[in-house]
N, C-alpha and C. Protein backbone atom coordinates (compact mmCIF):
# COMPACT_ATOMS: atom_id res chain seq x y z
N UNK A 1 -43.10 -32.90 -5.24
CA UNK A 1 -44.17 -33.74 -4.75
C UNK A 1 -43.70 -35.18 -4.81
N UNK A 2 -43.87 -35.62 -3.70
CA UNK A 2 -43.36 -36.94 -3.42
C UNK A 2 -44.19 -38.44 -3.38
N UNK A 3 -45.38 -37.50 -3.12
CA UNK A 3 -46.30 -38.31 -2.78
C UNK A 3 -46.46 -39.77 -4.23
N UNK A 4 -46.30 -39.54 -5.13
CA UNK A 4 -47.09 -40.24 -6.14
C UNK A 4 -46.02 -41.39 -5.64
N UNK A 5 -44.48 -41.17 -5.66
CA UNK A 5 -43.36 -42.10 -5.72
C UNK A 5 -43.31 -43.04 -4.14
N UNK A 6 -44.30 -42.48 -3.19
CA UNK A 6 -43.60 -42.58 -2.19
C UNK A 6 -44.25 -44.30 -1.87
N UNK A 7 -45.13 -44.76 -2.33
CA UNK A 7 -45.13 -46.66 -1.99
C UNK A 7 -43.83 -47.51 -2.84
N UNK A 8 -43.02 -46.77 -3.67
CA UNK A 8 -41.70 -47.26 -4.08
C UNK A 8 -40.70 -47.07 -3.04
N UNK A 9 -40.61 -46.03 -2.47
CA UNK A 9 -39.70 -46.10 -1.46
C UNK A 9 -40.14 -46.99 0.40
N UNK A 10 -41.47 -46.70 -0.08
CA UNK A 10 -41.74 -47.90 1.33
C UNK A 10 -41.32 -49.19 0.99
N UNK A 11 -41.58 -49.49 0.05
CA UNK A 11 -41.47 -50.89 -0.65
C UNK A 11 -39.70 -50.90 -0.95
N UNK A 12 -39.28 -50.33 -1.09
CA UNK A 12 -37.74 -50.52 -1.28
C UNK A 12 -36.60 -50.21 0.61
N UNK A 13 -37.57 -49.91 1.70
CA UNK A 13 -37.30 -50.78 3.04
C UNK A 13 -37.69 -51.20 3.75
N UNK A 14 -38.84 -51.92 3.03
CA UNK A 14 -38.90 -53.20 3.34
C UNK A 14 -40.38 -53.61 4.08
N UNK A 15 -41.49 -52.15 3.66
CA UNK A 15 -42.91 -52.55 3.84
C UNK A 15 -43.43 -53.16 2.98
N UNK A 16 -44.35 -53.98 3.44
CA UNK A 16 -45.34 -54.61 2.35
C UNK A 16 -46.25 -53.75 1.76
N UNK A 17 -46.81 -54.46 0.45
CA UNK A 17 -47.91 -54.02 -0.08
C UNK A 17 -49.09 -53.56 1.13
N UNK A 18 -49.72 -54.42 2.05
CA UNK A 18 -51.05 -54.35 2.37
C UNK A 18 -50.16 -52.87 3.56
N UNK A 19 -49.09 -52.79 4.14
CA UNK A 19 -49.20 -51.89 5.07
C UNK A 19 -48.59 -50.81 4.46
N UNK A 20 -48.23 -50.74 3.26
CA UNK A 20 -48.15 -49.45 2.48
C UNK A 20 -49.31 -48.78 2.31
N UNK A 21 -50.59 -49.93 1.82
CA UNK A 21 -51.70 -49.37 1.75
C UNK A 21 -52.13 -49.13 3.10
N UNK A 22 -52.11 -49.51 3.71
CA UNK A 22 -52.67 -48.71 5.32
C UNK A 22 -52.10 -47.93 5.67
N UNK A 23 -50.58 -47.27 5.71
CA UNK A 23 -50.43 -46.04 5.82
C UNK A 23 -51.00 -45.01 4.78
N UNK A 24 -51.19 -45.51 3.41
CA UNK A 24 -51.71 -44.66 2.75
C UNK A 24 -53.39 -43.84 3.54
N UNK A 25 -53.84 -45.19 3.74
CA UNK A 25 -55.34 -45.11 4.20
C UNK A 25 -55.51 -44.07 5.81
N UNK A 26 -54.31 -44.23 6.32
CA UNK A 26 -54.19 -43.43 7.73
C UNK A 26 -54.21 -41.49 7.00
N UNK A 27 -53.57 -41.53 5.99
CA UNK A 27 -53.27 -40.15 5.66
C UNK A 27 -54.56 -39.67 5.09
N UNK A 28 -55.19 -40.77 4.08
CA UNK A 28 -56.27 -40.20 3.52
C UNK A 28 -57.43 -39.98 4.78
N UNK A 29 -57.96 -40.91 5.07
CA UNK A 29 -58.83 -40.89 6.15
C UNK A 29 -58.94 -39.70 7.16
N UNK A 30 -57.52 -38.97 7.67
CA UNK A 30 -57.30 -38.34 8.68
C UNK A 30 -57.44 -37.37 7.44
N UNK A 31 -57.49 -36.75 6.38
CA UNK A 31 -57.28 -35.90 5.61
C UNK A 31 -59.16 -36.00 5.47
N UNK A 32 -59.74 -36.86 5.10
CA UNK A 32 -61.33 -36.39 4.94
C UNK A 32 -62.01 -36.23 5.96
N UNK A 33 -61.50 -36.83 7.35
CA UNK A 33 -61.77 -36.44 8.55
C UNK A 33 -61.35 -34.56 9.18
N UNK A 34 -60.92 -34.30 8.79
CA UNK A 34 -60.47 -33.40 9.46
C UNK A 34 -60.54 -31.87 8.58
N UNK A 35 -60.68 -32.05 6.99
CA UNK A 35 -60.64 -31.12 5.83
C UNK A 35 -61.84 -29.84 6.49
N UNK A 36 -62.96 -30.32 7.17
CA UNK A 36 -64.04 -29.80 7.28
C UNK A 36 -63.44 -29.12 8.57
N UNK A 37 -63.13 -29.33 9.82
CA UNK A 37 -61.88 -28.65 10.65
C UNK A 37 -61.46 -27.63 10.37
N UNK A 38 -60.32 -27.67 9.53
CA UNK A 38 -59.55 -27.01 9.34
C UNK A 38 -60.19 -25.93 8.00
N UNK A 39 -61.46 -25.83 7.57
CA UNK A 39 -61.86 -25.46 6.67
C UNK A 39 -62.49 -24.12 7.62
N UNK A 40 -63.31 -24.56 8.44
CA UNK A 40 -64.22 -23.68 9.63
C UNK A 40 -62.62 -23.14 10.53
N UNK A 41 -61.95 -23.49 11.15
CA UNK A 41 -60.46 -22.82 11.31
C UNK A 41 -60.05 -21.39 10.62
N UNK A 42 -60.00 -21.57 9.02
CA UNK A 42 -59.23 -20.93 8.18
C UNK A 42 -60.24 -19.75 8.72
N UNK A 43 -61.50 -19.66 8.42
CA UNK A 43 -62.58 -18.87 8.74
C UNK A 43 -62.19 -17.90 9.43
N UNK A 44 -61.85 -18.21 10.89
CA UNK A 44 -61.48 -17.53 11.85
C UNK A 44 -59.82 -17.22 12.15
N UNK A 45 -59.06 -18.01 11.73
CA UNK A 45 -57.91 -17.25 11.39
C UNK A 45 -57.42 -16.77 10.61
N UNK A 46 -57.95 -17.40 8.91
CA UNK A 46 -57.25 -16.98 8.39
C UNK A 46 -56.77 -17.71 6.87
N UNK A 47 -57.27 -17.85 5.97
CA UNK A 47 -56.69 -18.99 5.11
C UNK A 47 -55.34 -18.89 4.76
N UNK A 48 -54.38 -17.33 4.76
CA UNK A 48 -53.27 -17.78 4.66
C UNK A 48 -52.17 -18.93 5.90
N UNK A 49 -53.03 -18.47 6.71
CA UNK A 49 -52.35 -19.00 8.11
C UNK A 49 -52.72 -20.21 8.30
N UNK A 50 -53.57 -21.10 8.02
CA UNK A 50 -54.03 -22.41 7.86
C UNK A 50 -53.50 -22.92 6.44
N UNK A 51 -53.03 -22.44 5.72
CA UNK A 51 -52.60 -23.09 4.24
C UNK A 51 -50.82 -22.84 4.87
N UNK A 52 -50.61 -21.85 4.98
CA UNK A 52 -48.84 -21.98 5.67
C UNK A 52 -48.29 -23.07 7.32
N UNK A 53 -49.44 -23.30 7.40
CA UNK A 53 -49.20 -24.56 8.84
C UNK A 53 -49.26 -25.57 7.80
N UNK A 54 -50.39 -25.65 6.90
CA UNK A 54 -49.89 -26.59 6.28
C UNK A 54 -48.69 -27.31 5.83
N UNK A 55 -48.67 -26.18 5.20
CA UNK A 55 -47.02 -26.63 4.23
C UNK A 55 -46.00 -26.76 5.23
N UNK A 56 -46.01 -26.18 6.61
CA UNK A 56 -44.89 -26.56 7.71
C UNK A 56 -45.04 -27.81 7.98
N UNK A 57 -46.19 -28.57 8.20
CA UNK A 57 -46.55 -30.13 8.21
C UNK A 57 -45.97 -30.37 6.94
N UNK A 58 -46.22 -30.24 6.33
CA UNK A 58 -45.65 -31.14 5.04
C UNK A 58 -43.94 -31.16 5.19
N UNK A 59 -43.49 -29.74 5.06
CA UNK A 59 -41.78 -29.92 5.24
C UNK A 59 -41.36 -30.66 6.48
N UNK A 60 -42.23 -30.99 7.67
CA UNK A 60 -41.68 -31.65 8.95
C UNK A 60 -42.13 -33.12 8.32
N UNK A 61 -43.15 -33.80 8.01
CA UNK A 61 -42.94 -34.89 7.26
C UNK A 61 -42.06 -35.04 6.40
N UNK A 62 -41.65 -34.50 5.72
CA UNK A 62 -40.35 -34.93 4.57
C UNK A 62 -39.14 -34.76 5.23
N UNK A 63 -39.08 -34.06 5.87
CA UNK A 63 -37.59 -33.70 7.13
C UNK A 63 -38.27 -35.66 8.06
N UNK A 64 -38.95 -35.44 8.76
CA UNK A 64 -39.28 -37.39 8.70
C UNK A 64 -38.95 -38.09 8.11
N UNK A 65 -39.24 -38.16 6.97
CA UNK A 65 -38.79 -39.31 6.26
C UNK A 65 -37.61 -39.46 5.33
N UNK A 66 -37.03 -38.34 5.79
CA UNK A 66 -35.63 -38.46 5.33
C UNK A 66 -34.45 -38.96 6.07
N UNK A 67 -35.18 -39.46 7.43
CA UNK A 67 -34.11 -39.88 8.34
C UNK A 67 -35.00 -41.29 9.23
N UNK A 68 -36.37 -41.57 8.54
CA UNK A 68 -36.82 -42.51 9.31
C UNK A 68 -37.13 -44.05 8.97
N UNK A 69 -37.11 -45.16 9.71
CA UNK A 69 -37.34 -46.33 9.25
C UNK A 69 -38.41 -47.16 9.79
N UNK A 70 -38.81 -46.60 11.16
CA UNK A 70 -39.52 -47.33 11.88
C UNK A 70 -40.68 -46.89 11.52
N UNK A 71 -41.70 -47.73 11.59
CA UNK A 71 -43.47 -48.06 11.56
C UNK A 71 -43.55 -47.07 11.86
N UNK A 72 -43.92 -47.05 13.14
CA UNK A 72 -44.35 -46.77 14.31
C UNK A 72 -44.34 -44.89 13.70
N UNK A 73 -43.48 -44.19 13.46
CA UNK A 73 -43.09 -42.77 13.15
C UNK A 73 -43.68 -42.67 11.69
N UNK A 74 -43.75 -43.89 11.05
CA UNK A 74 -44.30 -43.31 9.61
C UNK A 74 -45.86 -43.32 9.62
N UNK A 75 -46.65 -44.18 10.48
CA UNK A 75 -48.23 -43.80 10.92
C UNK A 75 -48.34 -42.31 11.01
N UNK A 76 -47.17 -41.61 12.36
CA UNK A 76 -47.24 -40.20 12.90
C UNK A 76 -47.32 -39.64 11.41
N UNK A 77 -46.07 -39.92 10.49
CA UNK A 77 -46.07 -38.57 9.76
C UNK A 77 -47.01 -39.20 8.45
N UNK A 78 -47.20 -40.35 8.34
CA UNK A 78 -49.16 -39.93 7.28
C UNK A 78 -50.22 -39.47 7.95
N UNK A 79 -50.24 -39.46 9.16
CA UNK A 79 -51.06 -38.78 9.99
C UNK A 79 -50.52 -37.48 9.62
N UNK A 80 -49.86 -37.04 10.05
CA UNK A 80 -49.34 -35.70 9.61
C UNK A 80 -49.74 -34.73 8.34
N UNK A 81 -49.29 -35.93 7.40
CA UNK A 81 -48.94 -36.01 5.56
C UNK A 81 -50.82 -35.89 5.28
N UNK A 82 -51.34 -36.12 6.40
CA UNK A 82 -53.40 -36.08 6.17
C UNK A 82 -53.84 -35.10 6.54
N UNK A 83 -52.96 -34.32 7.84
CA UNK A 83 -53.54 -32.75 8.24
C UNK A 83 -53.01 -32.05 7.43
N UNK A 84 -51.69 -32.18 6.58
CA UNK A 84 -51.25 -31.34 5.52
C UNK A 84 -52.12 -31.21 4.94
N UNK A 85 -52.84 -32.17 4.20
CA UNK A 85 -53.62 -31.99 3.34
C UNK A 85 -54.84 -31.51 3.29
N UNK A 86 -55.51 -32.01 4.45
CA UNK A 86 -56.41 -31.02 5.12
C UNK A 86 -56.63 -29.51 5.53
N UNK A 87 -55.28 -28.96 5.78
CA UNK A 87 -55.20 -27.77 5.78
C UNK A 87 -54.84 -27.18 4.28
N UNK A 88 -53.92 -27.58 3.32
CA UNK A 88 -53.93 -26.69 1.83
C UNK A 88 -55.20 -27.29 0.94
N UNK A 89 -55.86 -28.30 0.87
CA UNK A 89 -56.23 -28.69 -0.38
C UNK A 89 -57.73 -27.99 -0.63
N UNK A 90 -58.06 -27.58 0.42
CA UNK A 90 -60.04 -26.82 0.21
C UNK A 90 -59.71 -25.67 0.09
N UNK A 91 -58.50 -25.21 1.22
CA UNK A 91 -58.60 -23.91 1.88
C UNK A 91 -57.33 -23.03 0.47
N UNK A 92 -56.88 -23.64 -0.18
CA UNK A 92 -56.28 -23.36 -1.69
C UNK A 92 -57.44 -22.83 -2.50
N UNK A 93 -58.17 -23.55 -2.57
CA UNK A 93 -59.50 -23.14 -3.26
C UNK A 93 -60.21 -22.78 -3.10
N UNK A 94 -60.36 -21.73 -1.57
CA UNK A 94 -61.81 -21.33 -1.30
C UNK A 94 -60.30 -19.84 -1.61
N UNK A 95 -59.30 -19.91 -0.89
CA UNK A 95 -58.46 -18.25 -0.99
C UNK A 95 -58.52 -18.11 -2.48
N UNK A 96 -58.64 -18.96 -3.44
CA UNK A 96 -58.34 -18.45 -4.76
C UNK A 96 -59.87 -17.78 -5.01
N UNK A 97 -61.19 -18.85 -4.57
CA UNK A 97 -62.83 -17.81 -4.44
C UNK A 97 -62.58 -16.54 -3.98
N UNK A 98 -61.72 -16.45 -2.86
CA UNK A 98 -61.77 -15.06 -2.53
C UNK A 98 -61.12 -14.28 -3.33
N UNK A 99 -60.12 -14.39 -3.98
CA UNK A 99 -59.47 -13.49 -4.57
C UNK A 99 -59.45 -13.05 -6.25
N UNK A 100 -60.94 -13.81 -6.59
CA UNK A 100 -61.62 -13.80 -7.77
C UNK A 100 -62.58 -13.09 -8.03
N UNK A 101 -62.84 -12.57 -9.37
CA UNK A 101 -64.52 -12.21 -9.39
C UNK A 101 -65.23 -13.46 -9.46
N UNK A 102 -66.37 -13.18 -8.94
CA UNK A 102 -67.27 -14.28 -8.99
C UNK A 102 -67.84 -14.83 -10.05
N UNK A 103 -67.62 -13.78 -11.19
CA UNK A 103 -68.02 -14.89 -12.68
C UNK A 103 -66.67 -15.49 -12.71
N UNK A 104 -65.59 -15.32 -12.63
CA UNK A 104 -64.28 -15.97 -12.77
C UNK A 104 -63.74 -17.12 -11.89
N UNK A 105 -64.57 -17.36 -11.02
CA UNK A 105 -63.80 -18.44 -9.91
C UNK A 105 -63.94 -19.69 -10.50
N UNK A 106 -65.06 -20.16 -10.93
CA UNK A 106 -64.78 -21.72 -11.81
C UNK A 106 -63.62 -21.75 -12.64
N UNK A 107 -63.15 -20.80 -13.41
CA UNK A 107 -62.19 -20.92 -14.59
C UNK A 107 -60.78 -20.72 -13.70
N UNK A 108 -60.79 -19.89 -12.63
CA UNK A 108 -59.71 -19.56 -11.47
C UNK A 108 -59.44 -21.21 -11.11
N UNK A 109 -60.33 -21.45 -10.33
CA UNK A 109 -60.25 -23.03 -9.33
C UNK A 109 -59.60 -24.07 -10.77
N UNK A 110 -60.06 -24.14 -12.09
CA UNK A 110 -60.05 -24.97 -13.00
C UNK A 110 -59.07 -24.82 -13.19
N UNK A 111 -58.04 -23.61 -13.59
CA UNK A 111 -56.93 -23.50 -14.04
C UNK A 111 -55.89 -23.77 -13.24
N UNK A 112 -56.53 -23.64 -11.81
CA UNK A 112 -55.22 -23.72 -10.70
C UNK A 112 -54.92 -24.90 -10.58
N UNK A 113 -56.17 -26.46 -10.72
CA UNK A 113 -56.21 -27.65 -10.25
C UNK A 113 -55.57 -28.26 -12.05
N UNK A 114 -55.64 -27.31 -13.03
CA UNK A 114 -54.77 -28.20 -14.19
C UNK A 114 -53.66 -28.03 -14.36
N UNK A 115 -53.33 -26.40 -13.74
CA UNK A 115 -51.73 -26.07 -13.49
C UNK A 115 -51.01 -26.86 -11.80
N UNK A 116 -51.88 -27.21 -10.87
CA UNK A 116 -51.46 -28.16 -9.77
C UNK A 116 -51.14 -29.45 -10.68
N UNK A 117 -51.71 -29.81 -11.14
CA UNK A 117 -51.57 -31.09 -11.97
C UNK A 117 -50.49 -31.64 -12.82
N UNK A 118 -50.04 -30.55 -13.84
CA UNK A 118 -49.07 -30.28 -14.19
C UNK A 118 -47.81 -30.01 -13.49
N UNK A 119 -47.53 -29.47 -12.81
CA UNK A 119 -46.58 -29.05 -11.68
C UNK A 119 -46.37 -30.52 -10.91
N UNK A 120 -47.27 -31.33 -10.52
CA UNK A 120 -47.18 -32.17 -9.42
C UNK A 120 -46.30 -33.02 -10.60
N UNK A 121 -46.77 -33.53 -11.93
CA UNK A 121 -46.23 -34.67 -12.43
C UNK A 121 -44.86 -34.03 -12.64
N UNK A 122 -44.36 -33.03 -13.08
CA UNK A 122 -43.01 -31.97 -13.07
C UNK A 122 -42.58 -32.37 -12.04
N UNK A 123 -42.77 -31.77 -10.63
CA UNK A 123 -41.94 -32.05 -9.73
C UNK A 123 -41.81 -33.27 -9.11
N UNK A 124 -42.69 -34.49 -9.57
CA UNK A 124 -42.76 -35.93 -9.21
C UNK A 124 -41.21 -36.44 -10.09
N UNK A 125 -41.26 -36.05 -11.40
CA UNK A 125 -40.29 -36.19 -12.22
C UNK A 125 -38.88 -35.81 -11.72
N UNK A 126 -38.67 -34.94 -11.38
CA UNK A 126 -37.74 -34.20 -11.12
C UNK A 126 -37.33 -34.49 -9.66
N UNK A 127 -38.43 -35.04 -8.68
CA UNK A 127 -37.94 -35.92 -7.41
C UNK A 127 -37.53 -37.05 -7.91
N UNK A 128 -38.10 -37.75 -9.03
CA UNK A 128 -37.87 -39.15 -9.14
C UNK A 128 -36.01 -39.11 -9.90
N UNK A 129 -35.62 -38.24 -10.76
CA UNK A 129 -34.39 -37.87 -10.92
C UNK A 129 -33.26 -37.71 -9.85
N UNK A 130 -33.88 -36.81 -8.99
CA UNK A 130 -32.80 -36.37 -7.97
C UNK A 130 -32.67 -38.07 -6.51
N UNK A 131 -33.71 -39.02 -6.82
CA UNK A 131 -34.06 -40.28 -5.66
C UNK A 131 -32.92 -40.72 -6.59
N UNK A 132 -32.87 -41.05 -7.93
CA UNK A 132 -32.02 -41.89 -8.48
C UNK A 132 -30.92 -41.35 -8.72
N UNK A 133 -30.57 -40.00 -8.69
CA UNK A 133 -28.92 -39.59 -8.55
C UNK A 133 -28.15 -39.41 -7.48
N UNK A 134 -29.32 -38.75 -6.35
CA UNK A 134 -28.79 -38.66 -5.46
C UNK A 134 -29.36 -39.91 -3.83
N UNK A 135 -30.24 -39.85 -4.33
CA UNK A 135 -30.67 -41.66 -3.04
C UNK A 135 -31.99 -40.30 -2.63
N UNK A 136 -33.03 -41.65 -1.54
CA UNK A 136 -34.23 -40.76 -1.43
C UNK A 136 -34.14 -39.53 -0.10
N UNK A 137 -33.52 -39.75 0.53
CA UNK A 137 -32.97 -38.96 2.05
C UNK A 137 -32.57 -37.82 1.53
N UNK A 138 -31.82 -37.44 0.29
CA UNK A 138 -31.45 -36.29 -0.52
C UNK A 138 -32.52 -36.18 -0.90
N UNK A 139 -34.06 -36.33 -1.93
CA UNK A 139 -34.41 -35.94 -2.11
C UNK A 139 -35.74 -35.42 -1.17
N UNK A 140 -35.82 -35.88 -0.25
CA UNK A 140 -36.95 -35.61 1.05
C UNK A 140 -36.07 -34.58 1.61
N UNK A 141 -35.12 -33.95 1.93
CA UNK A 141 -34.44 -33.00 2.19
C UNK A 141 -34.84 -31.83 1.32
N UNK A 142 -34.20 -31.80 0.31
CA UNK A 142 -34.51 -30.43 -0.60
C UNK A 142 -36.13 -30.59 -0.91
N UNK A 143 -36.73 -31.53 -0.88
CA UNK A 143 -38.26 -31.18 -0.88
C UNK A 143 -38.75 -30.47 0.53
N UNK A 144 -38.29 -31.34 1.87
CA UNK A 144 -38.66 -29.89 2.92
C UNK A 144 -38.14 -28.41 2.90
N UNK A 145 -37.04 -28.40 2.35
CA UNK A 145 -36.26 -27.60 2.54
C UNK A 145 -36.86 -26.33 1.60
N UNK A 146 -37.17 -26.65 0.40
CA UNK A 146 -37.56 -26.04 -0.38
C UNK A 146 -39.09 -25.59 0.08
N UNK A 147 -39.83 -26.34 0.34
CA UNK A 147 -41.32 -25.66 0.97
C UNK A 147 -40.93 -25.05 2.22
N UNK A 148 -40.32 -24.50 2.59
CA UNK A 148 -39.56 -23.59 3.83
C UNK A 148 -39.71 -22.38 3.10
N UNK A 149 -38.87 -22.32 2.28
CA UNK A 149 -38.79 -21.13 1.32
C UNK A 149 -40.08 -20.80 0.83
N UNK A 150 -41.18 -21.93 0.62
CA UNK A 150 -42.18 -21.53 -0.24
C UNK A 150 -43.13 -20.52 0.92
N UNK A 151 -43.16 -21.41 2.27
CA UNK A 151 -44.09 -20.82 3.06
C UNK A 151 -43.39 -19.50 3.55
N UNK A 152 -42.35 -19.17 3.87
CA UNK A 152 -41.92 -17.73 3.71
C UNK A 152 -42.33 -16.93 2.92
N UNK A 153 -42.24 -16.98 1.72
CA UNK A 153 -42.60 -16.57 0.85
C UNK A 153 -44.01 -16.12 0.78
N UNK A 154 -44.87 -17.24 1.23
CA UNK A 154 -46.19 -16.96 1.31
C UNK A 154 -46.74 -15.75 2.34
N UNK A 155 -45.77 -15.84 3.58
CA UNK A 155 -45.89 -15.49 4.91
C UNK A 155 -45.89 -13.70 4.21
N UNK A 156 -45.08 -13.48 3.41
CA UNK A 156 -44.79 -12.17 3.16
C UNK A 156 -45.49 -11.35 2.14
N UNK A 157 -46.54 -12.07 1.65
CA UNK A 157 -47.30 -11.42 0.79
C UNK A 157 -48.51 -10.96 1.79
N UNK A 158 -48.86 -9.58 1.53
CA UNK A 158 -49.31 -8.32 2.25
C UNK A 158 -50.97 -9.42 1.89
N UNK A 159 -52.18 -8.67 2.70
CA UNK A 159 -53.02 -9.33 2.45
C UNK A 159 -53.64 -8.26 1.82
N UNK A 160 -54.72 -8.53 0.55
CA UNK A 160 -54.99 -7.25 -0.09
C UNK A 160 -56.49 -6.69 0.47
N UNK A 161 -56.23 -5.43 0.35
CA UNK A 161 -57.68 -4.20 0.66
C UNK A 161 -58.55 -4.38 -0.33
N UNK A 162 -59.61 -4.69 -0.20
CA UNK A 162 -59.99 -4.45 -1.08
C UNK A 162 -60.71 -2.82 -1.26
N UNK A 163 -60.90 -1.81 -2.64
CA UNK A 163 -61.09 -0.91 -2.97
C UNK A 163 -62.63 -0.59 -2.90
N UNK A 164 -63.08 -1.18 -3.64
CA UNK A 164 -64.07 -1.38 -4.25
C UNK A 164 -65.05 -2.03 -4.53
N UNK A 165 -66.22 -2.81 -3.51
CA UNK A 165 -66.64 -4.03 -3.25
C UNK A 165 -68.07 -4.01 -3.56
N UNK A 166 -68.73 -4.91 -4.39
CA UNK A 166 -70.27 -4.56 -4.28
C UNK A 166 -70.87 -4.27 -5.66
N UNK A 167 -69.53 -3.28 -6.76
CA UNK A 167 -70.40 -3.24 -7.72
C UNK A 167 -69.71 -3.70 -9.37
N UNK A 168 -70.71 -2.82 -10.34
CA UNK A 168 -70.37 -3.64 -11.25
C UNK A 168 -68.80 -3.59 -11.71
N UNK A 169 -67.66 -2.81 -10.94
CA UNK A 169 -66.39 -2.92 -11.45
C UNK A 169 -65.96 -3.54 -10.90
N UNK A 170 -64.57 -4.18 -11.33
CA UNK A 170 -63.20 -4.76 -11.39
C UNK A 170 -63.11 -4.61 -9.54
N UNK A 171 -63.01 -5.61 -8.96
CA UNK A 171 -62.22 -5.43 -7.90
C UNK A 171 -60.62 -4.99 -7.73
N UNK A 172 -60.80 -3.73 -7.08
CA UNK A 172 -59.04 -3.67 -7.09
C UNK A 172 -58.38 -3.93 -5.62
N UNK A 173 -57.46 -4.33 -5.85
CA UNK A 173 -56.98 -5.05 -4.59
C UNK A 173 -55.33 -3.98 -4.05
N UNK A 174 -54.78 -3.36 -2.95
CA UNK A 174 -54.06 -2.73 -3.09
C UNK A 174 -53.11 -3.90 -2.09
C-alpha cells in the first residue's frame, strides 16, 4: 500500500503542497461519488467481479505511476486510484456479510478492518524500504505486479453453495 507515502513522492517531483492536495481530493471525491455505483453494480454482477476490477485499477495506477511525471495523467490515475476504491472498499465488506453468520458479521467486518489496518501500515513499511533501496518506480512495479497475482488468485476461488440456509445451523458452504 502506497497510498499513505504517496504525497512524499509527489512532493519529491516536484508538486506542491496545495496540488498534492487536489489530486488527493480528485481520488477521494470520485471514490464517495461513485462507492454507491459500484455498490448497486456488485449486486448484479457480482461482488467478486467488482472487487477484482478493482484491484486491476489499482495495479494499472501503480503500473502509472511508475513511469509517469506529467499532471495531466496523474488527475487520470487518482481518478482511477477513486474507482479503485470505490469498487473494493464497501463491496469488501458487504462479501465478508455474505459469507458470515449473521450474529458474526460485526466481529467478521471488525476483524477484517483491524487486520486491513495492520497489513496496510506492514506493507506501507515495507514499500517505504524497498522506495529507499530500490527508488519509487521499483517499488510501484512490484506493488502492481504483485496485486496481479492477488486478483488471480481471487479470480480462482470457486464461489460457495450454500447447503443449508434458513435455519438454526452452521451454514456450510461447499
Amino acid at each position: 500500500m502506497l497510498y499513505p507515502i504517496m504525497p512524499i513522492y509527489l512532493k519529491s517531483i516536484g508538486f506542491s503542497i496545495v496540488l498534492i492536495g487536489i489530486l488527493e481530493g480528485v481520488a477521494e471525491a470520485t471514490a464517495g461519488l461513485s462507492k454507491g455505483y459500484f455498490g448497486k453494480l456488485s449486486d448484479k454482477v457480482g461482488l467478486k467481479t467488482i472487487f477484482a476490477i478493482g484491484l486491476v485499477l489499482f495495479s494499472v495506477v501503480y503500473f502509472g505511476m511508475s513511469a509517469n511525471t506529467n499532471l495531466y495523467l496523474f488527475f487520470g490515475l487518482f481518478f482511477l486510484y477513486g474507482i479503485y476504491a470505490s469498487a473494493t472498499e464497501g463491496i469488501s465488506k458487504a462479501w465478508i456479510s455474505n459469507i458470515t453468520d449473521k450474529k458474526d458479521t460485526a466481529t467478521a467486518i471488525g476483524t477484517f478492518s483491524g487486520l486491513q489496518s495492520i497489513c496496510t501500515m506492514l506493507a506501507s513499511s515495507l514499500a517505504g524500504l524497498i522506495w529507499f533501496q530500490f527508488g519509487a518506480t521499483t517499488t510501484f512495479l512490484i506493488t502492481a505486479i504483485a496485486t496481479i497475482f492477488v486478483v488471480l488468485y481471487i479470480l480462482t476461488i470457486p464461489k460457495p453453495e450454500t447447503i443449508r440456509y434458513g435455519t438454526n445451523q452452521d451454514k456450510r458452504f461447499i
